[in-house]
C-alpha atoms as a PDB file:
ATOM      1  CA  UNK A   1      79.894  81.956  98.980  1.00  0.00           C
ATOM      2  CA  UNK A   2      80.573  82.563  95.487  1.00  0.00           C
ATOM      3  CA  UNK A   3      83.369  85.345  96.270  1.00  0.00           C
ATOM      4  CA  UNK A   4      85.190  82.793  98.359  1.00  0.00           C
ATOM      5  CA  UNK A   5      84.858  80.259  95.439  1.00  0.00           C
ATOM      6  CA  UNK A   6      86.268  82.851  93.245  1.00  0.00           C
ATOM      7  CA  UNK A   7      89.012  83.461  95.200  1.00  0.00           C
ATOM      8  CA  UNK A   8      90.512  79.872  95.494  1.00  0.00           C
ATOM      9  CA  UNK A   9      90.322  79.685  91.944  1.00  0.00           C
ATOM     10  CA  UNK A  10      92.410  83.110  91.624  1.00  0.00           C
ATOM     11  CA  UNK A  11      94.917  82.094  94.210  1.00  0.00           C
ATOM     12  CA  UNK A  12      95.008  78.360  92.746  1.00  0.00           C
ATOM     13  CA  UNK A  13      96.754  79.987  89.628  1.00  0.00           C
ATOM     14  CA  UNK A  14      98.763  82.087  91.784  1.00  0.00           C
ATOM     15  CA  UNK A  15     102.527  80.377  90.927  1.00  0.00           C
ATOM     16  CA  UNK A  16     103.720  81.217  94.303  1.00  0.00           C
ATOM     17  CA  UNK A  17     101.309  78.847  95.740  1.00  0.00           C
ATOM     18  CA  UNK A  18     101.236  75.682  92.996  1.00  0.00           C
ATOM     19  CA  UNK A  19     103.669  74.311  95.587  1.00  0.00           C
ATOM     20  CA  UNK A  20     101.308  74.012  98.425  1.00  0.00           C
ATOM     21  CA  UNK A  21      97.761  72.390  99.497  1.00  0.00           C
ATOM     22  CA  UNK A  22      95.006  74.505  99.027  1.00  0.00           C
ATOM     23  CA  UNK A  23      92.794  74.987 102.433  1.00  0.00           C
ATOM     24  CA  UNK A  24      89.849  76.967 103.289  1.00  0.00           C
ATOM     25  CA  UNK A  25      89.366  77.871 106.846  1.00  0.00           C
ATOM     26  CA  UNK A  26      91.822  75.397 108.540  1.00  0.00           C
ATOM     27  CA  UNK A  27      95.737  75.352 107.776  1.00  0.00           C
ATOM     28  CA  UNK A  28      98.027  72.516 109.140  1.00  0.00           C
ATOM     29  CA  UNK A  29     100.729  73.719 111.460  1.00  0.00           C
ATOM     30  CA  UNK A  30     103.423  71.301 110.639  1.00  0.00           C
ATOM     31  CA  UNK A  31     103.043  70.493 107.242  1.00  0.00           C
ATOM     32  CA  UNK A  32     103.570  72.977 104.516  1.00  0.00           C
ATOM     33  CA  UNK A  33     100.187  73.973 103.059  1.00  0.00           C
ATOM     34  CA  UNK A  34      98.267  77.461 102.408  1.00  0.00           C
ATOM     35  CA  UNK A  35      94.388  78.324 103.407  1.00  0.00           C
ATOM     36  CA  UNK A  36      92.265  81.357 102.873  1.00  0.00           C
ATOM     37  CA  UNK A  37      90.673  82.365 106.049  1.00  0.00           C
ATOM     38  CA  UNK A  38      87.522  84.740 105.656  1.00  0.00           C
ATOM     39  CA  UNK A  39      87.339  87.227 107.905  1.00  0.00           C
ATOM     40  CA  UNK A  40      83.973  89.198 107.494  1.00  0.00           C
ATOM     41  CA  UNK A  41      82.657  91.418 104.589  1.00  0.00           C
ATOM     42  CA  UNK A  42      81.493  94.788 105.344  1.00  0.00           C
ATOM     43  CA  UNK A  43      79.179  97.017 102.696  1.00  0.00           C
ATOM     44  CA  UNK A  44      80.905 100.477 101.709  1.00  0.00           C
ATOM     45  CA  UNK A  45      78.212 101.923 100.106  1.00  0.00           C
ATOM     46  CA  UNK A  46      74.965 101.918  98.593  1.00  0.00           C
ATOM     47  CA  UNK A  47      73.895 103.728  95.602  1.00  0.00           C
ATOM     48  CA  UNK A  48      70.479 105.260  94.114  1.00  0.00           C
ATOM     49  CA  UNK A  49      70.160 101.908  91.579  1.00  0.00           C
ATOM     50  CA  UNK A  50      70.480  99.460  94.643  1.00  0.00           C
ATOM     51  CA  UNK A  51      74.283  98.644  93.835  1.00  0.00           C
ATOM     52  CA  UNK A  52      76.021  97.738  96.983  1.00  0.00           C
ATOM     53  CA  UNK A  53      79.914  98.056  97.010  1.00  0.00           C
ATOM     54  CA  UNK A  54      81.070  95.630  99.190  1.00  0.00           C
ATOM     55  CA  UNK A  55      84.580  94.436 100.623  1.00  0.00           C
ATOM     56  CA  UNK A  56      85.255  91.384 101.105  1.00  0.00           C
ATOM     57  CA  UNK A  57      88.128  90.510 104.345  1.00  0.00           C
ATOM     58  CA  UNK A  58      90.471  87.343 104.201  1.00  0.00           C
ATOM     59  CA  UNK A  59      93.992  86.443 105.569  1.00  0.00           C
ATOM     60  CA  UNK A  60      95.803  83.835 103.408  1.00  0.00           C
ATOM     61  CA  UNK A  61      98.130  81.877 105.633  1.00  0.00           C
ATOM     62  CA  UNK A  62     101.023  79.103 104.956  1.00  0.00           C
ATOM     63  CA  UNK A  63     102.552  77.133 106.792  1.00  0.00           C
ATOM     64  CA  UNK A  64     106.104  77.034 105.394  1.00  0.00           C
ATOM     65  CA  UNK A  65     109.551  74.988 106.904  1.00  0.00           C
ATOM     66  CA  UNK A  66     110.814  77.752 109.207  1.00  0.00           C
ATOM     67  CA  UNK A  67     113.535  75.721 110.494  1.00  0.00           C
ATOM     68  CA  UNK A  68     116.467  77.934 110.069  1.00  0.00           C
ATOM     69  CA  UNK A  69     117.803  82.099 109.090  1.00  0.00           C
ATOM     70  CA  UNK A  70     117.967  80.470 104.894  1.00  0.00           C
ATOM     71  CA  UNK A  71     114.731  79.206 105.158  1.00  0.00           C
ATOM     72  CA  UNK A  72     113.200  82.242 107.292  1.00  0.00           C
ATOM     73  CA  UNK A  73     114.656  84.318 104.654  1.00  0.00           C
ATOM     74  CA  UNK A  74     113.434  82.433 102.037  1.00  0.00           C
ATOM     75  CA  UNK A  75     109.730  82.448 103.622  1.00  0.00           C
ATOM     76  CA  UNK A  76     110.018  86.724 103.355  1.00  0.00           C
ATOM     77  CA  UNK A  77     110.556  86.374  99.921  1.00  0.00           C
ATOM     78  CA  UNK A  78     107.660  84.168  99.686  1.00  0.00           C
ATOM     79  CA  UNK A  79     105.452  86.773 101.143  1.00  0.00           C
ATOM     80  CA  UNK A  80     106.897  89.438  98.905  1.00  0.00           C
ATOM     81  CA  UNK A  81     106.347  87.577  95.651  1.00  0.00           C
ATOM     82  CA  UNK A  82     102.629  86.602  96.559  1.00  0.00           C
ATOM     83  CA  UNK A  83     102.249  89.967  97.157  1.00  0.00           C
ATOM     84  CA  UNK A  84     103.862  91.354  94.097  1.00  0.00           C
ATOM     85  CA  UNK A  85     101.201  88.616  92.397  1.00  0.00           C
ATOM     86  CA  UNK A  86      98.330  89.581  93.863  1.00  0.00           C
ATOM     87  CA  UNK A  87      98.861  93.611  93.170  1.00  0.00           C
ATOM     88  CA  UNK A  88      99.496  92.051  89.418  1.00  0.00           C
ATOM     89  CA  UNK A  89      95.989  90.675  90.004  1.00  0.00           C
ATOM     90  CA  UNK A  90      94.589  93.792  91.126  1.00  0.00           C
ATOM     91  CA  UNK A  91      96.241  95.442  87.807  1.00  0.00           C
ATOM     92  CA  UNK A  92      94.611  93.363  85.323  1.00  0.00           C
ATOM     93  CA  UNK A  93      91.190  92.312  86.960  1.00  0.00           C
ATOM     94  CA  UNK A  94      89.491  89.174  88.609  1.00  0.00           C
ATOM     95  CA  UNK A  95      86.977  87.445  86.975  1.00  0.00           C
ATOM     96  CA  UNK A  96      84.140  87.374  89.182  1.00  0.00           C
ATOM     97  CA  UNK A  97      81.324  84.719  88.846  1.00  0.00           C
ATOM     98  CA  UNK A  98      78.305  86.723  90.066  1.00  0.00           C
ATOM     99  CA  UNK A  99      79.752  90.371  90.840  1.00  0.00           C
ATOM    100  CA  UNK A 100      81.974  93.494  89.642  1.00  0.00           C
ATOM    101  CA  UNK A 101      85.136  93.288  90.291  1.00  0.00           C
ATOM    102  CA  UNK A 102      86.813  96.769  91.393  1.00  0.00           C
ATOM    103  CA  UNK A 103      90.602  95.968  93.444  1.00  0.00           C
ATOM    104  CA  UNK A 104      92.146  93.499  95.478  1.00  0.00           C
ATOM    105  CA  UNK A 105      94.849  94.451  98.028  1.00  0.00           C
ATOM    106  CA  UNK A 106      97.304  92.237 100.020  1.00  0.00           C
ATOM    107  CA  UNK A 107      99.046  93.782 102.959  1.00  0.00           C
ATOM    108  CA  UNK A 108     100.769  93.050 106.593  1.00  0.00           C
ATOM    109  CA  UNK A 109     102.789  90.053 105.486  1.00  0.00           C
ATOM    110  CA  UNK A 110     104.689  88.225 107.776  1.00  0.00           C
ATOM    111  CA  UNK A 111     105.203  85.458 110.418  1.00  0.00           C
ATOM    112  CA  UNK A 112     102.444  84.995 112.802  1.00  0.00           C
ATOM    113  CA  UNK A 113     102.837  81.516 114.925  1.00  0.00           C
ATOM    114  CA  UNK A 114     105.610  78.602 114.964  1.00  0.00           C
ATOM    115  CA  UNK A 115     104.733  75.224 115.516  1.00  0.00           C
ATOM    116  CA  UNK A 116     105.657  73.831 118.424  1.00  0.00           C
ATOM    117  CA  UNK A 117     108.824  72.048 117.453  1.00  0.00           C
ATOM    118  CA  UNK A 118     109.987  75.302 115.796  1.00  0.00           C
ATOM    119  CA  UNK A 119     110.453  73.612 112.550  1.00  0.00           C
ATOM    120  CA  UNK A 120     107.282  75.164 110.906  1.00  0.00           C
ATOM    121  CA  UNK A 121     106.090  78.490 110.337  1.00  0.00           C
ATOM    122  CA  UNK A 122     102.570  80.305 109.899  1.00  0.00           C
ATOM    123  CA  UNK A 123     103.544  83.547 107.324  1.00  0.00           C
ATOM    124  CA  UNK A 124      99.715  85.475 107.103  1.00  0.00           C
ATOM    125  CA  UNK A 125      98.534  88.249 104.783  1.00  0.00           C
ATOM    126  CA  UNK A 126      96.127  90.837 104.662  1.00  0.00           C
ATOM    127  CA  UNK A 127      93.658  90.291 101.831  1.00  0.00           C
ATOM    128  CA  UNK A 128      90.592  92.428 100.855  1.00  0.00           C
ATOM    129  CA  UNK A 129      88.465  92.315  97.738  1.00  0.00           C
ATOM    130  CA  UNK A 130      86.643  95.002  96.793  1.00  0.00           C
ATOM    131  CA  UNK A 131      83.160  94.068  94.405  1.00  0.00           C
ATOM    132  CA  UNK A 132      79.940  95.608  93.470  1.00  0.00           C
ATOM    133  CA  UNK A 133      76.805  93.532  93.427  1.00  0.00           C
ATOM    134  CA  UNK A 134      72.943  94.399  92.739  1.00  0.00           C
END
């Protein structure tokens, strides 16, 4: 739990995103908002000292007006400058409360779902964290 914890205090920072309510597994489809949705961690390796190298699988959706081309276009540019962020993260570290931190990635971006008045938009990414831990 605490890599999840870590990681809503990295993206609450994130200026892309200081716009938006902060969600963990549940996003609103027609009101603009932005959750981080865990998707499974998997263990990469082992080694001789017991440290486990582990990565850690999220998407981190918002729900942004989708109503028209201006907005759709302005909801790519979104995605590209919370991208652009989070390799910046991945550049200069994450503080990590109980593990190592070695990268973060964000990848895939784009529009996933519409609401069902159209007006709203779900735009997903691709997130993985890569730690060690004892």
């Amino acid at each position: 739990m605490a890599i999840l914890n870590d990681l809503q205090a990295l993206f609450a920072q994130c200026p892309v995103l200081q716009e938006f309510a902060p969600r963990t597994d549940q996003l609103e489809t027609d009101a603009e908002g932005y959750a981080i949705l865990p998707t499974g961690s998997t263990a990469l390796r082992q080694d001789m000292t017991g440290v486990v190298t582990w990565q850690y699988n999220f998407v981190l959706a918002a729900t942004r007006m989708s109503a028209d081309d201006v907005m759709r276009l302005d909801n790519c540019n979104f995605l590209e400058r919370l991208q652009d962020w989070v390799q910046g993260q991945n550049r200069k570290g994450v503080t990590l409360t109980d593990a190592e931190f070695i990268s973060l990635t964000a990848s895939d971006g784009g529009l996933s779902e519409w609401d069902e008045n159209y007006q709203y938009g779900v735009y997903k990414i691709q997130g993985a964290l890569i730690y060690e831990k004892e």
